[in-house]
N, C-alpha and C. Protein backbone atom coordinates (compact mmCIF):
# COMPACT_ATOMS: atom_id res chain seq x y z
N UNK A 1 7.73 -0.75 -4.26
CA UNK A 1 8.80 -0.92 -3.31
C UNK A 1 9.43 -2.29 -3.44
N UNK A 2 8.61 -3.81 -3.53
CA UNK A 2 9.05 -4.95 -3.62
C UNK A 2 10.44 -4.47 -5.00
N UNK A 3 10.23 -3.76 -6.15
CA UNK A 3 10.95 -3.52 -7.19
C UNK A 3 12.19 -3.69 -6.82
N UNK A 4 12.05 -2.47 -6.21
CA UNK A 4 13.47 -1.89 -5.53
C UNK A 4 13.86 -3.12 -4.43
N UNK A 5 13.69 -3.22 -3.86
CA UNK A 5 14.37 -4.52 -2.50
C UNK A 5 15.20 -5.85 -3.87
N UNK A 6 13.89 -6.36 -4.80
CA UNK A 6 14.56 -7.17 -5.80
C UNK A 6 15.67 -6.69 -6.15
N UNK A 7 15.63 -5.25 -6.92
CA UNK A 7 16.79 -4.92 -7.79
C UNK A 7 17.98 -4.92 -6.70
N UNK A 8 17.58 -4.42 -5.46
CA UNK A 8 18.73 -4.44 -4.23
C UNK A 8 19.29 -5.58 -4.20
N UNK A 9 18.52 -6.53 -4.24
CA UNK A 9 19.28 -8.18 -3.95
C UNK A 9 19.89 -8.56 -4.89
N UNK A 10 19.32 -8.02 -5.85
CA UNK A 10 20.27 -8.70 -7.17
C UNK A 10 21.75 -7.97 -7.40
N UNK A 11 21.85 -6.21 -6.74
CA UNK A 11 22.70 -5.97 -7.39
C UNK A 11 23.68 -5.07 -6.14
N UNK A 12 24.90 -5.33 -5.82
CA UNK A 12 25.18 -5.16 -4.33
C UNK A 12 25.72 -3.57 -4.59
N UNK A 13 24.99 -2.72 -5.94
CA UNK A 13 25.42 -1.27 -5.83
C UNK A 13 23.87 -0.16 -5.65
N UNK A 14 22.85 -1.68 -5.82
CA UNK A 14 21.66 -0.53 -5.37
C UNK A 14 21.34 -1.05 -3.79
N UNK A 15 21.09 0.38 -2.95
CA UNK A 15 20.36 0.10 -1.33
C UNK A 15 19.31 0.18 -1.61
N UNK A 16 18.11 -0.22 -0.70
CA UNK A 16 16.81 -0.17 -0.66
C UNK A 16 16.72 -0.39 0.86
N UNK A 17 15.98 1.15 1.03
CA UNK A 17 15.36 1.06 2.15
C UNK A 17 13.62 1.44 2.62
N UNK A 18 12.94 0.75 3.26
CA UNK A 18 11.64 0.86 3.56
C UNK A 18 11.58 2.00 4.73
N UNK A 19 10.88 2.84 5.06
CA UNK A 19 10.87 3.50 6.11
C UNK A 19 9.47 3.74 6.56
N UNK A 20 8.44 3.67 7.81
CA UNK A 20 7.47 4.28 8.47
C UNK A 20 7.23 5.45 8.93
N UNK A 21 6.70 6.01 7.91
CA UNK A 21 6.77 7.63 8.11
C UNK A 21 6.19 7.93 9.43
N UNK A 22 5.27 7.19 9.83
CA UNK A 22 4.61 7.58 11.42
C UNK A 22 5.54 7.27 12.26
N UNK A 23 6.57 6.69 12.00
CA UNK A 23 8.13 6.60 12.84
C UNK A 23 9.05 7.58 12.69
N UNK A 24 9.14 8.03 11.60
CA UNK A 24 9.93 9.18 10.84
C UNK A 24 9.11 10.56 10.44
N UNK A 25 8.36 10.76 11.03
CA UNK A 25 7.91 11.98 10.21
C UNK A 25 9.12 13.29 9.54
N UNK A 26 9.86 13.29 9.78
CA UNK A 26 10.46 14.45 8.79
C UNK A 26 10.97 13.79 7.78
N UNK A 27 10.86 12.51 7.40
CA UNK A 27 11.29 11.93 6.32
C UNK A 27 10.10 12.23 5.13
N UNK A 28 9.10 12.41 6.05
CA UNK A 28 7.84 13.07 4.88
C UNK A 28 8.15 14.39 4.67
N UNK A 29 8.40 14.72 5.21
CA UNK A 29 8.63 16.66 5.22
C UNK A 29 10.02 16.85 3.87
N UNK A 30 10.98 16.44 4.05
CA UNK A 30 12.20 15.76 3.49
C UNK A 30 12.30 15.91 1.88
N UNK A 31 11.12 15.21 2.21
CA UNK A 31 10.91 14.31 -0.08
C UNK A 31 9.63 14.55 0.10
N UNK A 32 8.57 15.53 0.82
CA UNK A 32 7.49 16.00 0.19
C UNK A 32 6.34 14.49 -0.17
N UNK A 33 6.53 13.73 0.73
CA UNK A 33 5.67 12.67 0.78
C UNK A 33 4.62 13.04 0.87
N UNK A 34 3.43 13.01 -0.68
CA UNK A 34 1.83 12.84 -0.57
C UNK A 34 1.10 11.43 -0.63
N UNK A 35 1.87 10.93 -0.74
CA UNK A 35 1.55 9.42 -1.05
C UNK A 35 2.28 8.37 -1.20
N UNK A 36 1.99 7.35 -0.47
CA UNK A 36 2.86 5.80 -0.72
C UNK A 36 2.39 4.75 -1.94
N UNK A 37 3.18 3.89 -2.28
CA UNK A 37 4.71 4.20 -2.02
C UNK A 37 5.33 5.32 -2.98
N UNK A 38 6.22 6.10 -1.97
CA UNK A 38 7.86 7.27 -2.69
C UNK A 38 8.71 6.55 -2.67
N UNK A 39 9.56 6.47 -4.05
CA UNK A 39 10.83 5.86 -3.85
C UNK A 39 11.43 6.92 -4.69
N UNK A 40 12.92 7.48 -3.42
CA UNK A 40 13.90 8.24 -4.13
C UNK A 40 15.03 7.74 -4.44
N UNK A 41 15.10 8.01 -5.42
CA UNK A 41 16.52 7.40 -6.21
C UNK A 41 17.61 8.36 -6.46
N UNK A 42 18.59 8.43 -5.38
CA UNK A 42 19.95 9.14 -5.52
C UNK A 42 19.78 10.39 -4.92
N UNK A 43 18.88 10.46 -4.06
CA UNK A 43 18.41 11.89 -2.94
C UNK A 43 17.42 12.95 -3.51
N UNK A 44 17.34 12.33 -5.25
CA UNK A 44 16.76 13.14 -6.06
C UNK A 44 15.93 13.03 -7.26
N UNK A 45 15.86 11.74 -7.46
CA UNK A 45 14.77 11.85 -8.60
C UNK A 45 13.39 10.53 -7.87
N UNK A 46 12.48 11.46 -7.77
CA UNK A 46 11.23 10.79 -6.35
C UNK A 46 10.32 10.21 -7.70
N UNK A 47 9.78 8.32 -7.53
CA UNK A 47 8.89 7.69 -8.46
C UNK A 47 7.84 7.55 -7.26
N UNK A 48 7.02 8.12 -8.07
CA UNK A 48 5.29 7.83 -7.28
C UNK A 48 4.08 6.87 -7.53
N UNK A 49 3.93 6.15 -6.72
CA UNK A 49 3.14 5.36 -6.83
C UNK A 49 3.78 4.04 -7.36
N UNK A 50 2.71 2.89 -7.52
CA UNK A 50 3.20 1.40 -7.47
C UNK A 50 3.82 1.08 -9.15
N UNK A 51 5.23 0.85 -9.42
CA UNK A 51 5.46 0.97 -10.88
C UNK A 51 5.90 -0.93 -10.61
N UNK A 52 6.22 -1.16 -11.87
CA UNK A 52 6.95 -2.89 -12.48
C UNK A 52 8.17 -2.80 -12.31
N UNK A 53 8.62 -3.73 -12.32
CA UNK A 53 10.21 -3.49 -12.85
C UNK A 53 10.83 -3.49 -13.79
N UNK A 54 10.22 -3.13 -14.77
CA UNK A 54 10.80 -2.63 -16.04
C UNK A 54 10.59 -1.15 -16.02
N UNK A 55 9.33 -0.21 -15.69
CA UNK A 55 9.01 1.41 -15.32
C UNK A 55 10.27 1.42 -13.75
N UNK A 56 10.61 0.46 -13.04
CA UNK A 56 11.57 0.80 -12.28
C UNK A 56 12.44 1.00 -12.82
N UNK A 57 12.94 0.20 -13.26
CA UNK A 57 14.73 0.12 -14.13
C UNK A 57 14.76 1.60 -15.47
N UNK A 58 13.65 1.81 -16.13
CA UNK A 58 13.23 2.71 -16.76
C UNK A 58 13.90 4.32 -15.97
N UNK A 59 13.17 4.19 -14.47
CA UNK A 59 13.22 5.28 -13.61
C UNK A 59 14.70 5.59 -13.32
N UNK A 60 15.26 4.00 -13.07
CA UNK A 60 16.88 4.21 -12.37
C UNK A 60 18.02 4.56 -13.53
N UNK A 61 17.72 4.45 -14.80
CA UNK A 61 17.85 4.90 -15.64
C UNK A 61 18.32 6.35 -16.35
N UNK A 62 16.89 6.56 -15.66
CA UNK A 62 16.89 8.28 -15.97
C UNK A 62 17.47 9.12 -14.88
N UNK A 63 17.57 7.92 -13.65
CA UNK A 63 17.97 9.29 -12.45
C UNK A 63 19.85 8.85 -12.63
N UNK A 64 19.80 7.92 -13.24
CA UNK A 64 21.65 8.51 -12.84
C UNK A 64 21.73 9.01 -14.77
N UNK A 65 21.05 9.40 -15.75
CA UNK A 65 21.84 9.85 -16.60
C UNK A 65 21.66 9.05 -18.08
N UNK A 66 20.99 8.45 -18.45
CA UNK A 66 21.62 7.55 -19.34
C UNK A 66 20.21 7.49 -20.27
């Protein structure tokens, strides 16, 4: 998650948001949350578990196309 917030700050076209699923529960229901951290990228391509930021940028990569 820190990945994503970095890449957010650095770049004013990615959002990053943190959410508490025990605050949100249908946000688990949603994206099929089995485990933290989920990060979805573009409503649709879900990275599981703790990656770098290079397997991030890797991920953001593949979810818009390229």
């Amino acid at each position: 998650m820190s990945a994503a917030h970095r890449f957010a700050m650095a770049n004013d076209f990615i959002v990053s948001d943190m959410v508490e699923l025990a605050e949100f529960p249908h946000f688990a229901v949603k994206y099929n949350v089995q485990g933290v951290p989920k990060i979805i990228i573009n409503e649709k391509h879900p990275v599981e578990g703790s990656v770098d930021e290079r397997e991030f940028a890797r991920e953001i990569l593949k979810a818009i196309g390229k």
